[in-house]
N, C-alpha and C. Protein backbone atom coordinates (compact mmCIF):
# COMPACT_ATOMS: atom_id res chain seq x y z
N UNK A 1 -55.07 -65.68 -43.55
CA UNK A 1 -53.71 -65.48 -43.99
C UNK A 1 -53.53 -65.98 -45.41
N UNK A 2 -54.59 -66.56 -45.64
CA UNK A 2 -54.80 -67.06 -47.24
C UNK A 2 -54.02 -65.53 -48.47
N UNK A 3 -53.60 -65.81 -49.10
CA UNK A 3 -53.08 -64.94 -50.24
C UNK A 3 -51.64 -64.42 -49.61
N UNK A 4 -51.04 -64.65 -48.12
CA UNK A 4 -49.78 -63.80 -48.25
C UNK A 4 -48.89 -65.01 -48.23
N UNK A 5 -47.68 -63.99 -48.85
CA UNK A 5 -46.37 -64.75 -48.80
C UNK A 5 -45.31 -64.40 -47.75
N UNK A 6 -45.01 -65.39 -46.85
CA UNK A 6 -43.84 -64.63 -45.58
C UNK A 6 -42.74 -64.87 -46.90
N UNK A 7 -41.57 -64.69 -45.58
CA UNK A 7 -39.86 -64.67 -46.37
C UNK A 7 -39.66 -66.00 -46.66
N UNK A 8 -40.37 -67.17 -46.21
CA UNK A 8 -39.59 -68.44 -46.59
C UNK A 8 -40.17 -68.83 -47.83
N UNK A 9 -41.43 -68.23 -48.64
CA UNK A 9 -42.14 -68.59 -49.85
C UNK A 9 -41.59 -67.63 -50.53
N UNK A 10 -40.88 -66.76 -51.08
CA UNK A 10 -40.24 -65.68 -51.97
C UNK A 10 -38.81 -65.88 -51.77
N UNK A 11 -37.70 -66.55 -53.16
CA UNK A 11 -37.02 -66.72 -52.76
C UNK A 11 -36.08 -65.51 -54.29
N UNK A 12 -36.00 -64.42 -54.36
CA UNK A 12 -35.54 -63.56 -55.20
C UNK A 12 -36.40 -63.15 -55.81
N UNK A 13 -36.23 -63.63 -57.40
CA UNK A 13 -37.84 -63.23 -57.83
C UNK A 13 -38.46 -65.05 -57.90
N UNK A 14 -38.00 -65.74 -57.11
CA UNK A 14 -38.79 -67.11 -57.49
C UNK A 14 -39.87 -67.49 -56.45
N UNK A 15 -41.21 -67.76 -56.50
CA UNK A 15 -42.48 -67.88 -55.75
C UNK A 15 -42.78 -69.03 -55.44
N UNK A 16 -42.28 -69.93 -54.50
CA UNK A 16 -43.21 -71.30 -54.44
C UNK A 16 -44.80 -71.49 -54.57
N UNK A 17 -44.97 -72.22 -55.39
CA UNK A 17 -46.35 -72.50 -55.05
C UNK A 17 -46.59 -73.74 -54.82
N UNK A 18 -48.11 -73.68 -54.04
CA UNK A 18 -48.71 -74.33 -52.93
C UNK A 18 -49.97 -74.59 -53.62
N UNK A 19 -50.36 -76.27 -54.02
CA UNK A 19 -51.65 -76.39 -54.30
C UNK A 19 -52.35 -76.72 -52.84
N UNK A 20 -53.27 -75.51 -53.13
CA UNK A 20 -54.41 -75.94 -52.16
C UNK A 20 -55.66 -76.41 -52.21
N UNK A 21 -56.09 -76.51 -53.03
CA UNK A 21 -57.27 -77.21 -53.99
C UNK A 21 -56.95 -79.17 -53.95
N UNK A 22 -58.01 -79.36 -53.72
CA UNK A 22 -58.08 -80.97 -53.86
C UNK A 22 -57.80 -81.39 -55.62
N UNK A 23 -58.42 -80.49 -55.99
CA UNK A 23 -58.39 -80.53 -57.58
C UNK A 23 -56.97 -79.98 -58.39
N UNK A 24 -56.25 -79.52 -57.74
CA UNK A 24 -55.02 -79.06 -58.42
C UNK A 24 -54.28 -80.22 -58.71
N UNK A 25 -53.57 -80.52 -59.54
CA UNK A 25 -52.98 -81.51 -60.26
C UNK A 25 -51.56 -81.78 -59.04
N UNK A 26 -51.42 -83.28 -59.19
CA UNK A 26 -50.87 -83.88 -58.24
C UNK A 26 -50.87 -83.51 -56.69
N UNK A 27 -52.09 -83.06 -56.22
CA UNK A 27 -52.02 -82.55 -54.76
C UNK A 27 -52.22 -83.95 -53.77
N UNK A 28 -51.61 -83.92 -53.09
CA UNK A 28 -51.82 -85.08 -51.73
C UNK A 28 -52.62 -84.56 -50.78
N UNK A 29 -52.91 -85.88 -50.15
CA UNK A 29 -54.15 -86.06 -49.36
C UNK A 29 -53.69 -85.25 -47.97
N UNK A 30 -52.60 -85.83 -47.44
CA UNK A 30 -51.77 -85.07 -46.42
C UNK A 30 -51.98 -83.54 -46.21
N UNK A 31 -51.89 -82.85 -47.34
CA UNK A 31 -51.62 -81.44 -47.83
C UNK A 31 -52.97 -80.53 -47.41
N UNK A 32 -53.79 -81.43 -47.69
CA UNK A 32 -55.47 -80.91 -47.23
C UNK A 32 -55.67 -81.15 -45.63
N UNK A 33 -54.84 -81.87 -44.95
CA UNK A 33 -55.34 -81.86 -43.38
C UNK A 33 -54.92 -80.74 -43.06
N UNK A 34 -55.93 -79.93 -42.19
CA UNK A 34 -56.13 -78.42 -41.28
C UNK A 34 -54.98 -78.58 -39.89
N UNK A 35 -54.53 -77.42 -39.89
CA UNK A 35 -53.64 -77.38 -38.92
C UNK A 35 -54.41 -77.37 -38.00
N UNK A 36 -53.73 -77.34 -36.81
CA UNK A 36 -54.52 -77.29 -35.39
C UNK A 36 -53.84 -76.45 -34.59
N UNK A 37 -54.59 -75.25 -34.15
CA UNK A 37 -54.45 -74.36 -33.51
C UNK A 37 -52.83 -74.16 -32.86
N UNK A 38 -52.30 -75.16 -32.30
CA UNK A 38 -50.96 -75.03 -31.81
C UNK A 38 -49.55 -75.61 -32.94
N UNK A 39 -50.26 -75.61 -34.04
CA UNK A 39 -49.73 -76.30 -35.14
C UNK A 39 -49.57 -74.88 -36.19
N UNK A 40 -50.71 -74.04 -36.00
CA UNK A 40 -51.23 -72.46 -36.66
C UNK A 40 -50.00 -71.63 -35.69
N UNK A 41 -49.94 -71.66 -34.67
CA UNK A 41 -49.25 -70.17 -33.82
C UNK A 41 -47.62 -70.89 -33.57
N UNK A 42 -47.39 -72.07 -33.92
CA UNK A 42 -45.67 -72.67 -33.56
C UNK A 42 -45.31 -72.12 -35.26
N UNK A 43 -45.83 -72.17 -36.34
CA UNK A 43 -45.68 -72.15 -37.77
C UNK A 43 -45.47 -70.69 -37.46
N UNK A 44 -46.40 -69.53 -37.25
CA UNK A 44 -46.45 -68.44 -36.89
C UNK A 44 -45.51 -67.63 -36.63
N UNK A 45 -45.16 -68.41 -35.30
CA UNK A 45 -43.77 -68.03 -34.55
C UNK A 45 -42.81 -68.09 -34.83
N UNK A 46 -42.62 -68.90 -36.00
CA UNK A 46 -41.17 -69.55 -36.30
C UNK A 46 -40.97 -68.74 -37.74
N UNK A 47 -41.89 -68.12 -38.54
CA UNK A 47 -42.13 -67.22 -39.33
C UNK A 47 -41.81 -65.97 -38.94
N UNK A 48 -42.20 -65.13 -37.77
CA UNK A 48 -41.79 -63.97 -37.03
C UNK A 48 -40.28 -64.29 -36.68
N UNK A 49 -40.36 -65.30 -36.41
CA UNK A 49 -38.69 -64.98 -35.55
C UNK A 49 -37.90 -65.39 -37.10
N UNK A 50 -37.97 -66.20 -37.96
CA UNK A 50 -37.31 -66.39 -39.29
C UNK A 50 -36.69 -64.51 -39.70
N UNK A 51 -38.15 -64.12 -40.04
CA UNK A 51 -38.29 -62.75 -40.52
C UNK A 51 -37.17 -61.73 -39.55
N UNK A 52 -37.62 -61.96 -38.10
CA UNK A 52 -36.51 -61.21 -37.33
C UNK A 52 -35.12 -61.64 -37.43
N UNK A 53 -35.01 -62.32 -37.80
CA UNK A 53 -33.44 -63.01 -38.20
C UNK A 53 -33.33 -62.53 -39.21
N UNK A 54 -33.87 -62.57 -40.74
CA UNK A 54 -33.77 -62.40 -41.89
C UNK A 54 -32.95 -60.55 -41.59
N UNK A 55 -33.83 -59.70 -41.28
CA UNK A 55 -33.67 -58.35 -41.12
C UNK A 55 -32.55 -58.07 -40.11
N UNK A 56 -31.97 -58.88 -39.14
CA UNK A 56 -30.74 -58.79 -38.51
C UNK A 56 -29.98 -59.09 -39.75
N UNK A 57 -29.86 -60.26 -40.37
CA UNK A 57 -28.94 -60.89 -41.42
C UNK A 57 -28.37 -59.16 -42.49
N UNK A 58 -29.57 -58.73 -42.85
CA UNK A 58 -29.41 -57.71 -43.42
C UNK A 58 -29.01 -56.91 -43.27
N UNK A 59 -29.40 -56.54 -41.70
CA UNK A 59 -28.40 -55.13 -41.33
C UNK A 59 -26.92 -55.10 -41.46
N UNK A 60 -26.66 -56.89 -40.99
CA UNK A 60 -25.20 -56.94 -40.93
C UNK A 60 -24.66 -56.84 -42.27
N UNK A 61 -25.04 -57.57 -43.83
CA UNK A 61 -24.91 -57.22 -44.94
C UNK A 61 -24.96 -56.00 -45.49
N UNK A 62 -25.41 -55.02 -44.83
CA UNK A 62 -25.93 -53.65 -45.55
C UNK A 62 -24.90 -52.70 -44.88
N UNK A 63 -24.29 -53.54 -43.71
CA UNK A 63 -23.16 -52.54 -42.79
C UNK A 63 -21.99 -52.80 -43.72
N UNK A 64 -22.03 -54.57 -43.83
CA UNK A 64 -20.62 -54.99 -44.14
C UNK A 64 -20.29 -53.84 -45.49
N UNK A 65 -21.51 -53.89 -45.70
CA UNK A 65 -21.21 -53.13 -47.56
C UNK A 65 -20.99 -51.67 -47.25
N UNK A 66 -21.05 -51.11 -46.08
CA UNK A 66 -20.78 -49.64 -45.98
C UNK A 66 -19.46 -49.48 -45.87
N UNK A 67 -19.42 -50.22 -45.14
CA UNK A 67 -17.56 -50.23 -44.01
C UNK A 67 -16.75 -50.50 -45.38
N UNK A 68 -17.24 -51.54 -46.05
CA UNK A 68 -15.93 -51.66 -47.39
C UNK A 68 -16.27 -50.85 -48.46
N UNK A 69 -17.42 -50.75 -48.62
CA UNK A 69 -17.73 -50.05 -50.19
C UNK A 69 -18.49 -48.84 -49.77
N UNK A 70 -18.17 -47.73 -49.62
CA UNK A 70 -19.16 -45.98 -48.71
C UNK A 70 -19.83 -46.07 -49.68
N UNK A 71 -19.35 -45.85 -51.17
CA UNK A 71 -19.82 -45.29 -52.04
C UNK A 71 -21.31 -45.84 -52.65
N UNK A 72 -21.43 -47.44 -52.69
CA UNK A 72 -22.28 -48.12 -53.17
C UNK A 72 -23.64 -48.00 -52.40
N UNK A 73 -23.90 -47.79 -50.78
CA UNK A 73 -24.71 -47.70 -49.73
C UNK A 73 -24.82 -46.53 -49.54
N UNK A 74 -26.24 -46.11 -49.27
CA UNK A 74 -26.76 -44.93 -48.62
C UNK A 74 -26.63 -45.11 -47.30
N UNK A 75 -26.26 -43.55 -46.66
CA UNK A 75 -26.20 -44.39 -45.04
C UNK A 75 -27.37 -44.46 -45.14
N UNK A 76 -28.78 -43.85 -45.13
CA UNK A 76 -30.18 -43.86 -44.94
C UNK A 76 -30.72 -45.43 -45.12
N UNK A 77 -30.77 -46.07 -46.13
CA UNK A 77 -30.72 -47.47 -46.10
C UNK A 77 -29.78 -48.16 -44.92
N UNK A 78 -28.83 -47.86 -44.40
CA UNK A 78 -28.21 -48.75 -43.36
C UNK A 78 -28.53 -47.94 -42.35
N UNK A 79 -29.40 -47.21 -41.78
CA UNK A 79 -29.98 -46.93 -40.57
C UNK A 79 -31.41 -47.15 -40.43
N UNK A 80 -32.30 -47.29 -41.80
CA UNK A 80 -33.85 -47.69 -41.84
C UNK A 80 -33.37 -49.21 -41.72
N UNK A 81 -32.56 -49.90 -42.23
CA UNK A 81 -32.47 -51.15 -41.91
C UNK A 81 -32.06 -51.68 -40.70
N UNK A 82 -31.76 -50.98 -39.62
CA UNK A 82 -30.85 -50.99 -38.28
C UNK A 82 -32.70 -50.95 -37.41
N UNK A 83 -32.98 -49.68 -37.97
CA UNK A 83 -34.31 -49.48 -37.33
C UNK A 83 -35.41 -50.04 -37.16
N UNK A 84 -35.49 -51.13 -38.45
CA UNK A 84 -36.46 -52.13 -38.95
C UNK A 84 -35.46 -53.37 -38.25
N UNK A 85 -34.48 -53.83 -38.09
CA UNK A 85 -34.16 -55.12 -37.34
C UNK A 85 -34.38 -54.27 -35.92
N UNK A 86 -34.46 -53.39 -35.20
CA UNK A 86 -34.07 -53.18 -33.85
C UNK A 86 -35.94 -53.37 -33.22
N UNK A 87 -36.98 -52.78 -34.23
CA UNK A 87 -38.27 -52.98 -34.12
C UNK A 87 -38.39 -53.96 -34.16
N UNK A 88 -38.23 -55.05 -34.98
CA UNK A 88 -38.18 -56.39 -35.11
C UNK A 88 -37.57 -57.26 -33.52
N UNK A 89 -36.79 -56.89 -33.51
CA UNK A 89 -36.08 -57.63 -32.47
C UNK A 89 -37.11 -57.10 -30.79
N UNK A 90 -37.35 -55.66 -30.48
CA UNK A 90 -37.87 -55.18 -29.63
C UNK A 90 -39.30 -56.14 -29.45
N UNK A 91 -40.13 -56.35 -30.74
CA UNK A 91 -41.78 -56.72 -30.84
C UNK A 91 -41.88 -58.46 -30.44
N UNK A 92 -40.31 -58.81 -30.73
CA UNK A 92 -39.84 -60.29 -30.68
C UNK A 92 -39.98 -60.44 -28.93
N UNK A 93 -39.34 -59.88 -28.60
CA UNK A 93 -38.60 -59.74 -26.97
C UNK A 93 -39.89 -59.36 -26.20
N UNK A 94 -41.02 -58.89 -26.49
CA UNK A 94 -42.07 -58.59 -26.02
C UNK A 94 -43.18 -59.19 -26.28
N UNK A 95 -43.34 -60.32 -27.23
CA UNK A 95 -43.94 -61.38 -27.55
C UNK A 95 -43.52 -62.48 -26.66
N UNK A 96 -41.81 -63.09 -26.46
CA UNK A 96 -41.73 -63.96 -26.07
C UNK A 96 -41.69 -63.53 -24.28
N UNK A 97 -41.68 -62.12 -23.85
CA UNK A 97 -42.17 -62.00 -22.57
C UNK A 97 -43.10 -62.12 -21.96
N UNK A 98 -44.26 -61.95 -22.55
CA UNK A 98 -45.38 -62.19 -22.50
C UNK A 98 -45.90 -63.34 -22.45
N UNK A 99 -45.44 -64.40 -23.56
CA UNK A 99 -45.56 -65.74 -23.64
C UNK A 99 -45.20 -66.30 -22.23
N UNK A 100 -43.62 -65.86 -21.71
CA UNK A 100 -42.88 -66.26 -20.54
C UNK A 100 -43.95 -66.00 -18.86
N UNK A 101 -44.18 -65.17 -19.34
CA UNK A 101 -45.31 -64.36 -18.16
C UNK A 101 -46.68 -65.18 -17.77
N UNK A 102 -47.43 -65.51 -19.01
CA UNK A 102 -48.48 -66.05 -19.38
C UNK A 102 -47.95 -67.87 -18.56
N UNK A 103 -46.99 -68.15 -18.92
CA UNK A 103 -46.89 -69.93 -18.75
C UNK A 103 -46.87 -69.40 -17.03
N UNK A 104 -46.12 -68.99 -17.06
CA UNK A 104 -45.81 -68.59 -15.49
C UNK A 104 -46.93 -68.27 -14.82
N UNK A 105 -47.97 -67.67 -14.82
CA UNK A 105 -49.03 -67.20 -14.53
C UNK A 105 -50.05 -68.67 -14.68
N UNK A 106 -49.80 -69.39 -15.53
CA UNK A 106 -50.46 -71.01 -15.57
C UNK A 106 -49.85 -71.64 -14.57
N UNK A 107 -48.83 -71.86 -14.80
CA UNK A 107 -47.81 -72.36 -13.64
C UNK A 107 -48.22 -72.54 -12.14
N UNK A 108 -47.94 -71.25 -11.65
CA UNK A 108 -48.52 -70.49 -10.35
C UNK A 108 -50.13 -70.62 -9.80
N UNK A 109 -50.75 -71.09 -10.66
CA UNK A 109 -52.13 -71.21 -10.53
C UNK A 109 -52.24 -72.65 -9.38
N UNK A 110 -53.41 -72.22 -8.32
CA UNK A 110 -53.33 -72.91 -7.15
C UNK A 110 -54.40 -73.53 -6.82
């Protein structure tokens, strides 16, 4: 996952950066310890569901701007954006069913 940026590192046009190098100027020691596997997929998750929020947030902004302003909004943009939060939300709901299924299936084990 090295080189991408989710939604919480891009904030307009501004880019946080992240030394990852021992050698990059003022980096801490902290900063170099490796996540651990349930430390990798909770970060993960909370990134997917951020993102699925982010793209709800939008639809509702991209509506609000239809309903008051027609002229400024394409409907096409406020239905690819409806379509992209509703995928989002669907892939969400089927991740955390699965998850739900899976504990349960640990659970039940005899």
């Amino acid at each position: 996952m090295s080189g991408l940026l989710g939604a919480s590192d891009v904030n307009g046009n501004v880019v946080q950066l992240r030394a990852t190098n021992k050698k990059h100027f003022g980096i801490q020691a902290e900063e170099l310890k490796p996540k651990t596997s349930s430390e990798e997929f909770t970060s993960a998750l909370k990134n997917a569901l951020g993102e699925a929020n982010q793209l709800q947030n939008d639809v509702t902004d991209i509506t609000q701007a239809y309903i008051t302003d027609p002229e400024s909004v394409d409907v096409h943009d406020v239905t690819i954006a409806m379509s992209k939060a509703n995928m989002a939300v669907d892939i969400t709901k089927a991740v955390v069913d699965g998850a739900l299924k899976a504990y349960n299936n640990i659970i039940n084990i005899r």
